[in-house]
Protein backbone atom coordinates (compact mmCIF):
# COMPACT_ATOMS: atom_id res chain seq x y z
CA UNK A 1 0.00 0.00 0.00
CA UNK A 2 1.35 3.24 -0.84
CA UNK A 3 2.41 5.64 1.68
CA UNK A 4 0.64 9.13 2.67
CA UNK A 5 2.99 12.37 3.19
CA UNK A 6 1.62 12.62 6.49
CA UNK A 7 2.77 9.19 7.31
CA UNK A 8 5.94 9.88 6.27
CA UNK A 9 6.46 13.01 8.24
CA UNK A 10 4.65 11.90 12.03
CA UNK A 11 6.00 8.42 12.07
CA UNK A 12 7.39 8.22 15.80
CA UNK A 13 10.87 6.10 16.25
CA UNK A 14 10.73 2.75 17.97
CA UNK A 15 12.83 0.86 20.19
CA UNK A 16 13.93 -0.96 17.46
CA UNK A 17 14.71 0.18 13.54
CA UNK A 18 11.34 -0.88 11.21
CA UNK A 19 10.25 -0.26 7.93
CA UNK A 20 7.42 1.51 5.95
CA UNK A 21 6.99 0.25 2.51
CA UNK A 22 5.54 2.44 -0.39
CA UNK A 23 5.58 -0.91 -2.69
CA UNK A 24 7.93 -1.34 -5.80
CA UNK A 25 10.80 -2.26 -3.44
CA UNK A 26 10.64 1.50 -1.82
CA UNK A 27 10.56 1.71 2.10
CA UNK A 28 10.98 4.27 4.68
CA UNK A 29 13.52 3.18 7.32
CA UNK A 30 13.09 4.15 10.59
CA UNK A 31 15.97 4.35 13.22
CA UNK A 32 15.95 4.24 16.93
CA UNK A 33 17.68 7.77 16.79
CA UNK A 34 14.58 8.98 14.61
CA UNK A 35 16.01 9.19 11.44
CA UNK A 36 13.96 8.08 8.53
CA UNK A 37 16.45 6.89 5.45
CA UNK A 38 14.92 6.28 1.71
CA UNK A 39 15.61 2.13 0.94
CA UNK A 40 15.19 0.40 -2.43
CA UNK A 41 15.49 -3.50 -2.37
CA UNK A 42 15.84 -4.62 -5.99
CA UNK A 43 17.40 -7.35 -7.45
CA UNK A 44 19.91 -7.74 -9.98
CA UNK A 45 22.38 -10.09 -11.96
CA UNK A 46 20.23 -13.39 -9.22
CA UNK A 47 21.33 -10.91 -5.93
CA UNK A 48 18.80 -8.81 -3.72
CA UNK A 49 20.35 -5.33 -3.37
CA UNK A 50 19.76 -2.11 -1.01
CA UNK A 51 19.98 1.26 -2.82
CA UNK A 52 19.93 4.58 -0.52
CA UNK A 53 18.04 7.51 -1.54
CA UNK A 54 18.67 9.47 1.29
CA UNK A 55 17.47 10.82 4.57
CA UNK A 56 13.82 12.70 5.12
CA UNK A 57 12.22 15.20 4.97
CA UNK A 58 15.40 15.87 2.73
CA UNK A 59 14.09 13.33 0.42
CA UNK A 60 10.50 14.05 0.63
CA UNK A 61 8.07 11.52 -0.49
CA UNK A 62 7.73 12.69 -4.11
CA UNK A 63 11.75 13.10 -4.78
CA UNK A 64 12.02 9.36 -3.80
CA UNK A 65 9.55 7.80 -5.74
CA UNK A 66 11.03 9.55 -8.94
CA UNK A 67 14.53 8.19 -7.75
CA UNK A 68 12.78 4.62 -7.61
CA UNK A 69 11.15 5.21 -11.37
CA UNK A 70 15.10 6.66 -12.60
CA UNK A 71 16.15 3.41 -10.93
CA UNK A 72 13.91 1.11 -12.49
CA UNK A 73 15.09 2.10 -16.12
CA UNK A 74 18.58 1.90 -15.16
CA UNK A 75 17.44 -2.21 -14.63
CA UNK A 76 15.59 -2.05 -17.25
CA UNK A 77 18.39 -1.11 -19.13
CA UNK A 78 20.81 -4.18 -17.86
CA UNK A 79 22.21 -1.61 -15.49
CA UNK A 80 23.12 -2.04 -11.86
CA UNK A 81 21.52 1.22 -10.07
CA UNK A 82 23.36 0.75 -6.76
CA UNK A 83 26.85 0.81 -9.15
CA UNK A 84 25.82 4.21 -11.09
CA UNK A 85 25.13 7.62 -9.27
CA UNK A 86 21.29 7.95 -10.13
CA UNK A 87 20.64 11.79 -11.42
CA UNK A 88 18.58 13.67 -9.76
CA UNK A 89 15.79 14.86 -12.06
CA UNK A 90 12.34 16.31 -12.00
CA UNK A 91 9.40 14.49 -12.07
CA UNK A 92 8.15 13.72 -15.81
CA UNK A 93 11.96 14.82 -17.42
CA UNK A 94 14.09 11.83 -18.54
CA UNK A 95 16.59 10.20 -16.32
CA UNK A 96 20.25 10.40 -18.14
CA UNK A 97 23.00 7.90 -15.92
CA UNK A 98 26.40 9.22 -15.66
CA UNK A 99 28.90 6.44 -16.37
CA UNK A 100 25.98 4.11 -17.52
CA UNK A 101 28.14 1.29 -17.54
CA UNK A 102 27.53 -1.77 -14.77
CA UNK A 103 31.16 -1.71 -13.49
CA UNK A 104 31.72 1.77 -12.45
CA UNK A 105 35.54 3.10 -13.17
CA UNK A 106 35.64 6.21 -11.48
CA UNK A 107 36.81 5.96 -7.90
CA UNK A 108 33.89 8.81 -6.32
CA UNK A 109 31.72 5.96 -8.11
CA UNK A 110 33.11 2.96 -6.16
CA UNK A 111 33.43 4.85 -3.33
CA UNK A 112 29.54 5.77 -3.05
CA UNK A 113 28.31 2.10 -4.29
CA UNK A 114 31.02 0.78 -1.11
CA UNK A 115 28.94 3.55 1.36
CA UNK A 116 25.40 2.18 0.26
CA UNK A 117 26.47 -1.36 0.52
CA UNK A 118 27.51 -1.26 4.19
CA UNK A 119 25.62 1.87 5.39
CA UNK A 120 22.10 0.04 6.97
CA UNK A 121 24.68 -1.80 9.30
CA UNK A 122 26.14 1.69 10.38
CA UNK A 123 24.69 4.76 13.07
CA UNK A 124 23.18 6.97 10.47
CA UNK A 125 25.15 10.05 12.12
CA UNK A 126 28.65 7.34 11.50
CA UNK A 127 27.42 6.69 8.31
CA UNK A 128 26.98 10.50 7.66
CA UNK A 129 30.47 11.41 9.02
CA UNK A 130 31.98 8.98 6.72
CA UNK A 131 30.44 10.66 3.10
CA UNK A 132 31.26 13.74 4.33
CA UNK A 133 34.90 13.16 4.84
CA UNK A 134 35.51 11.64 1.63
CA UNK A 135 33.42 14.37 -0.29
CA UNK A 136 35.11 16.95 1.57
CA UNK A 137 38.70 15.23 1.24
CA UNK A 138 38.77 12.55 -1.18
CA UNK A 139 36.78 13.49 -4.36
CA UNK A 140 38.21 16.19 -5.27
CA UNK A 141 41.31 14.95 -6.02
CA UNK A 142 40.48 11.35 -6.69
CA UNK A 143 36.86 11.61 -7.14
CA UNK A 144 36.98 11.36 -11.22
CA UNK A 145 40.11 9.00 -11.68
CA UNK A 146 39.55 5.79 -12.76
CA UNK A 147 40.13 3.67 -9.87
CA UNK A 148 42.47 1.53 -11.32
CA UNK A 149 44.84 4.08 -11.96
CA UNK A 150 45.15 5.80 -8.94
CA UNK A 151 48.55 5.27 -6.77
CA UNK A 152 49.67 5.40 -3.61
CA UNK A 153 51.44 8.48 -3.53
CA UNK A 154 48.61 10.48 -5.16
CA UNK A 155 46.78 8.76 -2.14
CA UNK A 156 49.10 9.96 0.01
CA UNK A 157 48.89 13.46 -1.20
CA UNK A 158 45.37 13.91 -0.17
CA UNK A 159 46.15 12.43 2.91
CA UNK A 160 48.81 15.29 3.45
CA UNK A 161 46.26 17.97 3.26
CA UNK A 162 44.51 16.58 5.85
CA UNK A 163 47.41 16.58 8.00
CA UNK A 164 48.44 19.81 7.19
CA UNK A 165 45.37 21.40 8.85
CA UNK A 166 46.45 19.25 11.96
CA UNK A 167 43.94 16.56 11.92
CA UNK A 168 45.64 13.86 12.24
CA UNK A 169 42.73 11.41 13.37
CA UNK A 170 40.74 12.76 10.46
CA UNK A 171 43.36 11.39 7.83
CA UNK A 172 43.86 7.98 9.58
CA UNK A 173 39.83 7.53 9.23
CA UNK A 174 39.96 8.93 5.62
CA UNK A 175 42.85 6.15 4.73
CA UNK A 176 40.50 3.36 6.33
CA UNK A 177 37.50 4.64 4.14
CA UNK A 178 39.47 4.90 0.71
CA UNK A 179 40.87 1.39 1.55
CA UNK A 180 38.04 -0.27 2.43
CA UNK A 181 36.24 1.03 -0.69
CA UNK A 182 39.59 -0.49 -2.83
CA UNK A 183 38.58 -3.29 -0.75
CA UNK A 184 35.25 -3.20 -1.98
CA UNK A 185 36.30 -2.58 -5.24
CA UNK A 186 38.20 -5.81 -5.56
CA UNK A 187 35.67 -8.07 -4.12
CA UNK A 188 33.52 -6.60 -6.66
CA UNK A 189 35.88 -7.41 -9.79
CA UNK A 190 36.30 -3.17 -10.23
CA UNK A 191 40.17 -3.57 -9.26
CA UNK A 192 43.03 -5.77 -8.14
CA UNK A 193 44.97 -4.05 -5.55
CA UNK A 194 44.45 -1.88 -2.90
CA UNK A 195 47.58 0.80 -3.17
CA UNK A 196 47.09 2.18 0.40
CA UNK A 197 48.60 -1.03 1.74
CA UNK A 198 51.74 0.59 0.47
CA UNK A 199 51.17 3.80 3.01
CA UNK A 200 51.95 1.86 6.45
CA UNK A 201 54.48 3.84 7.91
CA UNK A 202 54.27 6.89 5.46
CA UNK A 203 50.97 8.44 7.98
CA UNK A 204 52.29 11.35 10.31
CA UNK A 205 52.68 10.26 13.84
CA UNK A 206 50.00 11.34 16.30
CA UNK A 207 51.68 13.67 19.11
CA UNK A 208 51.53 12.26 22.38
CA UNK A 209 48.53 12.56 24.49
CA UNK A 210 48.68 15.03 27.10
CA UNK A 211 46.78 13.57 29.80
CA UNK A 212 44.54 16.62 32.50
CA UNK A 213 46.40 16.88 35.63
CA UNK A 214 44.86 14.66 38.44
CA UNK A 215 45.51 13.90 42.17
CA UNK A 216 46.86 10.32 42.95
CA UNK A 217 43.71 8.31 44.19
CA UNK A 218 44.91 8.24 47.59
CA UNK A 219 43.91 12.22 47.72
CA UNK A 220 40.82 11.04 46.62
CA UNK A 221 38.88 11.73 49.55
CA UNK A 222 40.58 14.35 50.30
CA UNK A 223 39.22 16.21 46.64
CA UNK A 224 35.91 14.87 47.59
CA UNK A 225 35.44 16.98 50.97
CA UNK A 226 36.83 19.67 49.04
CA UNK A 227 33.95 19.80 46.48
CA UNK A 228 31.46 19.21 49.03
CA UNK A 229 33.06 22.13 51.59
CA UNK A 230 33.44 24.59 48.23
CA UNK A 231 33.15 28.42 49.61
CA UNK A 232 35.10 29.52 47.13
CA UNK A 233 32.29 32.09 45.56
CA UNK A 234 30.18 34.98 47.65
CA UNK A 235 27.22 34.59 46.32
CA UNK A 236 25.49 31.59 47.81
CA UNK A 237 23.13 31.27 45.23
CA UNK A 238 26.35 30.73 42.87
CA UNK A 239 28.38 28.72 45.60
CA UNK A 240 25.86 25.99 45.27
CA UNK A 241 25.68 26.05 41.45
CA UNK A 242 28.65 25.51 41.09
CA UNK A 243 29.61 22.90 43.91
CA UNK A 244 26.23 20.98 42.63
CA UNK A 245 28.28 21.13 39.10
CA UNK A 246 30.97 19.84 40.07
CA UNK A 247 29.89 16.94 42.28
CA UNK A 248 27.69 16.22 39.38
CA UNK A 249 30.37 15.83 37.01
CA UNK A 250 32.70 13.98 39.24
CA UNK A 251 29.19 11.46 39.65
CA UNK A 252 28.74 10.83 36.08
CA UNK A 253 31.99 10.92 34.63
CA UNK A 254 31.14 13.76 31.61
CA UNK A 255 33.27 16.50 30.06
CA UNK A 256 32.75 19.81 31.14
CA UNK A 257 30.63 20.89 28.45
CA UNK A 258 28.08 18.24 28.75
CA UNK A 259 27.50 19.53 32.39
CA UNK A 260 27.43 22.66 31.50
CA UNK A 261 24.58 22.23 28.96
CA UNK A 262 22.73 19.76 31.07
CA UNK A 263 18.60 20.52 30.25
CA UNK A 264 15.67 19.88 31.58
CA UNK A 265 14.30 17.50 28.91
CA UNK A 266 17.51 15.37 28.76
CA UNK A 267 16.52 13.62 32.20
CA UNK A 268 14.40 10.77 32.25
CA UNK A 269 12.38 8.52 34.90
CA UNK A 270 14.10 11.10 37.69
CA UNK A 271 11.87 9.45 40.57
CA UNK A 272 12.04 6.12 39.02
CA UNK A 273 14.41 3.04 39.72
CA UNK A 274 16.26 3.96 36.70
CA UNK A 275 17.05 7.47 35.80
CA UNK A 276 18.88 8.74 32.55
CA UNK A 277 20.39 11.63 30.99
CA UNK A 278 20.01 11.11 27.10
CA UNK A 279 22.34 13.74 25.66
CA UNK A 280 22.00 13.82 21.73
CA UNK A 281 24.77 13.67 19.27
CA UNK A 282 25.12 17.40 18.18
CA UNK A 283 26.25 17.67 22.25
CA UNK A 284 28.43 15.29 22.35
CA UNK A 285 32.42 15.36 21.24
CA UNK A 286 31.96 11.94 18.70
CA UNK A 287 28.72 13.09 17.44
CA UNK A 288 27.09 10.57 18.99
CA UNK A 289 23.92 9.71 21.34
CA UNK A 290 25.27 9.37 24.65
CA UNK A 291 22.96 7.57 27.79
CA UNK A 292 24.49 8.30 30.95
CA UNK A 293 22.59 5.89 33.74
CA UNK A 294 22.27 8.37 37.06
CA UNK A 295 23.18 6.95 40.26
CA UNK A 296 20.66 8.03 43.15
CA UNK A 297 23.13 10.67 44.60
CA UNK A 298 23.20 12.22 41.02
CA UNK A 299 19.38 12.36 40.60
CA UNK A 300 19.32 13.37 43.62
CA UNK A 301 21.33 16.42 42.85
CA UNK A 302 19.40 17.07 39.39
CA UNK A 303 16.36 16.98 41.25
CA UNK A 304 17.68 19.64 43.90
CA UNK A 305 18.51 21.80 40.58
CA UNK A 306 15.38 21.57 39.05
CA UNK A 307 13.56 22.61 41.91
CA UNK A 308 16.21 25.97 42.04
CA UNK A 309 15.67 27.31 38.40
CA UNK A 310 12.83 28.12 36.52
CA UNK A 311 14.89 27.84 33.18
CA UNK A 312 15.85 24.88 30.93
CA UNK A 313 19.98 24.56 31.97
CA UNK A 314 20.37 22.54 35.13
CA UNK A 315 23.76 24.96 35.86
CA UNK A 316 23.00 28.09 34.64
CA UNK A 317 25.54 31.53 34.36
CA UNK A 318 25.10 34.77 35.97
CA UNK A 319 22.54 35.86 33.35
CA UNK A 320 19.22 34.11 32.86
CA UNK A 321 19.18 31.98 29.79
CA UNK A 322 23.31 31.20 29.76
CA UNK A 323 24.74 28.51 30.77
CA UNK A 324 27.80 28.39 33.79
CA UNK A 325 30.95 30.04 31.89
CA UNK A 326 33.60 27.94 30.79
CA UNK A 327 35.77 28.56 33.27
CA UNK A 328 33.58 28.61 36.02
CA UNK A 329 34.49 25.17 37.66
CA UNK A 330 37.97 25.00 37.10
CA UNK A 331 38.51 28.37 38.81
CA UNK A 332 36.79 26.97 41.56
CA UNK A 333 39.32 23.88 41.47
CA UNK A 334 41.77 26.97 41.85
CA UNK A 335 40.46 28.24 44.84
CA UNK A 336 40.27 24.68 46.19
CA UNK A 337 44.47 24.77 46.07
CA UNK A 338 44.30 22.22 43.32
CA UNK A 339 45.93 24.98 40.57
CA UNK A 340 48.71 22.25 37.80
CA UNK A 341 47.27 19.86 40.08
CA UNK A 342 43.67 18.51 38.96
CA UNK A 343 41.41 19.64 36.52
CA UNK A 344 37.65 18.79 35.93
CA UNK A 345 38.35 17.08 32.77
CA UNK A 346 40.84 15.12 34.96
CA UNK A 347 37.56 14.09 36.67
CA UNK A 348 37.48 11.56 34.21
CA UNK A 349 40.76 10.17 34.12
CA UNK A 350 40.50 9.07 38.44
CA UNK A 351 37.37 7.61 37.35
CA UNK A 352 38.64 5.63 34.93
CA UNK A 353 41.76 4.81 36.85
CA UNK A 354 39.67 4.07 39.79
CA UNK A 355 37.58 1.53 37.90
CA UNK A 356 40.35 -0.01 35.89
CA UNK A 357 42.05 -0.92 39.09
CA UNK A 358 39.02 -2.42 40.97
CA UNK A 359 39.27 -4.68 38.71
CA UNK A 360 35.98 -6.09 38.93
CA UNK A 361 34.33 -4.21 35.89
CA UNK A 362 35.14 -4.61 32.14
CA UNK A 363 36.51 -2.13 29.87
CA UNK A 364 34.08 -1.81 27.58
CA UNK A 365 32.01 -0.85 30.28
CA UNK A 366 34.47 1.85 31.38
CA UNK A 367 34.99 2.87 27.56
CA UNK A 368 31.41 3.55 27.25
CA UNK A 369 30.98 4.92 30.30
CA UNK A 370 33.41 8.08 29.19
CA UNK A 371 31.82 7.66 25.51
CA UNK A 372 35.50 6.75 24.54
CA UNK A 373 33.53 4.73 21.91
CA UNK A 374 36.43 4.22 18.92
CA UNK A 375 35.01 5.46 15.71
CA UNK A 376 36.67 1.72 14.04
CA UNK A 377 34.69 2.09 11.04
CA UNK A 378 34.68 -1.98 11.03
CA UNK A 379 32.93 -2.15 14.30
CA UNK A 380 29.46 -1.48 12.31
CA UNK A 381 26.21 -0.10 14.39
CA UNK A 382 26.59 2.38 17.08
CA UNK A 383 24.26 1.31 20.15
CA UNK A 384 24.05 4.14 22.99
CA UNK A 385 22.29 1.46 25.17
CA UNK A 386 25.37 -1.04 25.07
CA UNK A 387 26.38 -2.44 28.57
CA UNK A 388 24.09 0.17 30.24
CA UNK A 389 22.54 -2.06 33.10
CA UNK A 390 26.68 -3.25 34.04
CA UNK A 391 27.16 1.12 33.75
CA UNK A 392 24.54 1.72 36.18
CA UNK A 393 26.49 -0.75 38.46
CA UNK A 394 29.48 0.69 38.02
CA UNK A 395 28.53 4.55 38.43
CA UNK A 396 26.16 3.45 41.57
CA UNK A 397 29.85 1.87 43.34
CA UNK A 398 31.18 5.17 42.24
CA UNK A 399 28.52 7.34 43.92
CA UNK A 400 28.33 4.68 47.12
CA UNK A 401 32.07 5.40 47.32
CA UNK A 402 31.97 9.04 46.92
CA UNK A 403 29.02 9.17 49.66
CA UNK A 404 30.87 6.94 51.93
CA UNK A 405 33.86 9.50 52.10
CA UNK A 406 31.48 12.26 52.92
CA UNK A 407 30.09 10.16 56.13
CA UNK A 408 33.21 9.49 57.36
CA UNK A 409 35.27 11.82 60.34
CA UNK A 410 36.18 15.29 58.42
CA UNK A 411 40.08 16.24 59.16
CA UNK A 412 40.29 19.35 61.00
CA UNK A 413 41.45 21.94 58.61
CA UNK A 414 38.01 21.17 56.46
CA UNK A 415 36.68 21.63 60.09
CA UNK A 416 33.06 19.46 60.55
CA UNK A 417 29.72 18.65 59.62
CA UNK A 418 30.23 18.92 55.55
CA UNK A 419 28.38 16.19 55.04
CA UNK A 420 25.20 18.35 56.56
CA UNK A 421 26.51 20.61 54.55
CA UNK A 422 26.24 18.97 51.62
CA UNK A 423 23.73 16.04 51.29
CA UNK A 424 24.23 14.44 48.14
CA UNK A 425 21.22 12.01 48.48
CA UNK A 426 18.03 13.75 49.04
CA UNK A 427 14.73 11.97 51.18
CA UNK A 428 13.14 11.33 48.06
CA UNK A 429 16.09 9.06 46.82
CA UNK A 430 15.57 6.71 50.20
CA UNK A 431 12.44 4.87 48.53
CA UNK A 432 14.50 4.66 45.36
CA UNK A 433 17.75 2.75 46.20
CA UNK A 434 17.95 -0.84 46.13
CA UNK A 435 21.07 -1.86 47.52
CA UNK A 436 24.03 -0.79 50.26
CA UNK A 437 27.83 -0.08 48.66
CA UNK A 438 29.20 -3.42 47.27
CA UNK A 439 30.68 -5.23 50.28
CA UNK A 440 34.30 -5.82 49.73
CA UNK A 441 34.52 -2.54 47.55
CA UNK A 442 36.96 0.38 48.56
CA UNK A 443 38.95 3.18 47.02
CA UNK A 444 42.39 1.62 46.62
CA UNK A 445 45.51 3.97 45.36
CA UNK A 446 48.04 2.65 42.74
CA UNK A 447 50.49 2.41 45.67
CA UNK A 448 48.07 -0.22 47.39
CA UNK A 449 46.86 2.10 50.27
CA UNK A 450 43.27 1.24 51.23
CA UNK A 451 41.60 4.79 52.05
């Protein structure tokens, strides 16, 4: 049955990816993320196929069926469509092909018949990022050479612009892409070698990391009672901003940024046994949903914030509508004494160091956890939701430790009763939580010191 423009358009997303078909092999795919991606299925030379036709309401309804009718003369013509860049045409004006032969020859060719081929299995954002690189980077120079001529030195050329502007990731990942579509290429009888397995070695070196100052664990606590006992602003109204900001961070182990940012409409099931922050991709650093499972001390604080603004941010700035400033919290790690010697993004990195040596949770727990996700373009489908029941776990032990270093004796230069001071569990959170701290788990310093 054929599809309705208002179908098209107020289609809600599902848990799971499902299709709408508009017959003739045309379908409407619809992601978890909400994206809705023109599909043809067709068959040709004995093998079912998948052509793209892009994403709505880019694509509307009309724009796809003509790209289905262009495609059906290409087969009608003997013609592989998913091998030959379809024109786009209007409705009722003849379809010409470009390169109307089945193999195509001209690299830009292979490279967008490799990218339809594999892009269902990918996260449409990925699968975006990917195009975009090599029309930004690739086709220009290589775009109209026949594949088979193309060397590895003119691929390395292109490569150098890339790392002349000083991204250095961005021409590994372009590499992988114009090698896997070689790859492609060969499988598919279009070539016989794959000339970037001549650049290993020729790629400029990545400088080294330069990891944010942080404390050694054992200081742990120590930080903690800090955060909790921050004075460092006159304003109370602001003191408590940004302490909440930067317990909050430290509680769900997010770059600055994200914190910063933090809405009202991110948060789900607040009062429930399972909250979540659902940040979307265009927040995040890899362009990429992130879930972030709250612990009850953390819901606990985003509660306490909602209640003290009327506006969307959870943190806001000085001026209504503006989110905390930039340097907000790590001035306020200044005036904690902690100058060269911890920084919030170095939040992160005793987090991760704290779980790593526990060693009772896995790293792809941990790796998700900081949304340290590798963009390997062979890994396939993004899911947000991976491991998030085992992150939950994790980040509770986290918050259970954190809470147990606030109940604990204060030393007397941070003087007493900071954990009055600051309650990270509200009363509403006592109905909530399920379980006491692990038994058996402590904060343990790389030196073996039980604190």
């Amino acid at each position: 049955m054929a599809l309705k423009e208002l179908e098209v358009k107020y289609t809600q997303r599902r848990q799971r990816p499902f299709k709408l078909s508009d017959g003739g092999g045309l379908h409407l795919l619809v992601q978890p993320s909400g994206s809705k991606l023109w599909r043809l299925k067709y068959r040709f030379d004995g093998k079912e196929k998948l052509l793209s036709f892009g994403k709505y309401p880019g694509v509307g309804l009309a724009a796809a069926r003509e790209k289905r009718r262009a495609a059906k003369e290409l087969l009608a013509q003997g013609i592989d469509p998913g091998a030959v860049a379809v024109a786009d045409t209007p409705a009722g004006e003849e379809t010409v092909p470009t390169n109307a032969t089945v193999a195509p020859e001209s690299f830009e060719a292979v490279a967008r018949a490799w990218h339809a081929n594999r892009e269902d299995a990918l996260d449409a954002a990925h699968a975006g990022r990917v195009l975009r690189r090599l029309e930004r980077d690739a086709f220009p120079d290589l775009g109209r050479k026949p594949i088979t001529k193309i060397t590895a030195p003119e691929i390395l050329a292109v490569i150098r612009t890339v790392e002349a502007r000083g991204a250095l990731d961005v021409s590994r990942r372009l590499k992988q892409s114009i090698s896997q579509a070689f790859r492609f290429a060969i499988a598919s009888g279009w070539a016989t070698s794959d000339p970037t397995v001549h650049l290993t070695g020729a790629l400029k070196p990545r400088p080294r990391v330069k990891h944010m100052p942080k404390v050694p664990l054992k200081e742990f606590p120590s930080l903690v009672r800090a955060i909790a006992a921050y004075d460092g602003e006159a304003d109370c109204r602001r003191r408590e901003v940004t302490r909440d900001a930067l317990m909050f961070t430290l509680l769900t182990w997010v770059r600055t940024s994200e914190t910063r940012f933090a809405a009202r409409d991110e948060f789900e099931n607040l009062d429930g046994p399972e909250p979540l922050w659902r940040l979307s991709p265009e927040r995040m650093k890899m362009e990429r949903e992130h879930l972030v499972p709250l612990s009850i001390q953390a819901a606990a604080i985003v509660r306490r914030r909602l209640r003290s603004t009327n506006g969307d941010l959870l943190f806001p700035g000085t001026k209504f509508g503006e989110a905390l400033s930039q340097n907000t919290m790590i001035f306020a790690c200044y005036r904690m004494g902690y100058r060269s010697r911890q920084t919030v993004h170095g939040f992160r990195g005793l987090a991760s160091t704290w779980a790593n040596e526990a060693e009772c949770y896995k790293s792809d727990w941990i790796e998700m956890a900081l949304a340290h996700a590798d963009e390997d373009e062979v890994r396939g489908a993004y899911n947000s939701a991976l491991y998030l029941s085992a992150r939950r776990r994790m980040l509770q032990d986290w918050a259970d430790m954190i809470e147990d270093v606030l109940s604990v004796p204060m030393p007397p230069d941070l003087g007493s009763g900071i954990a009055d001071l600051y309650p990270i569990s509200d009363p509403a959170s006592a109905n909530v939580r399920s379980a006491p701290t692990r038994p058996g788990l402590r904060l343990v310093a790389s030196d073996g010191v039980v604190v």
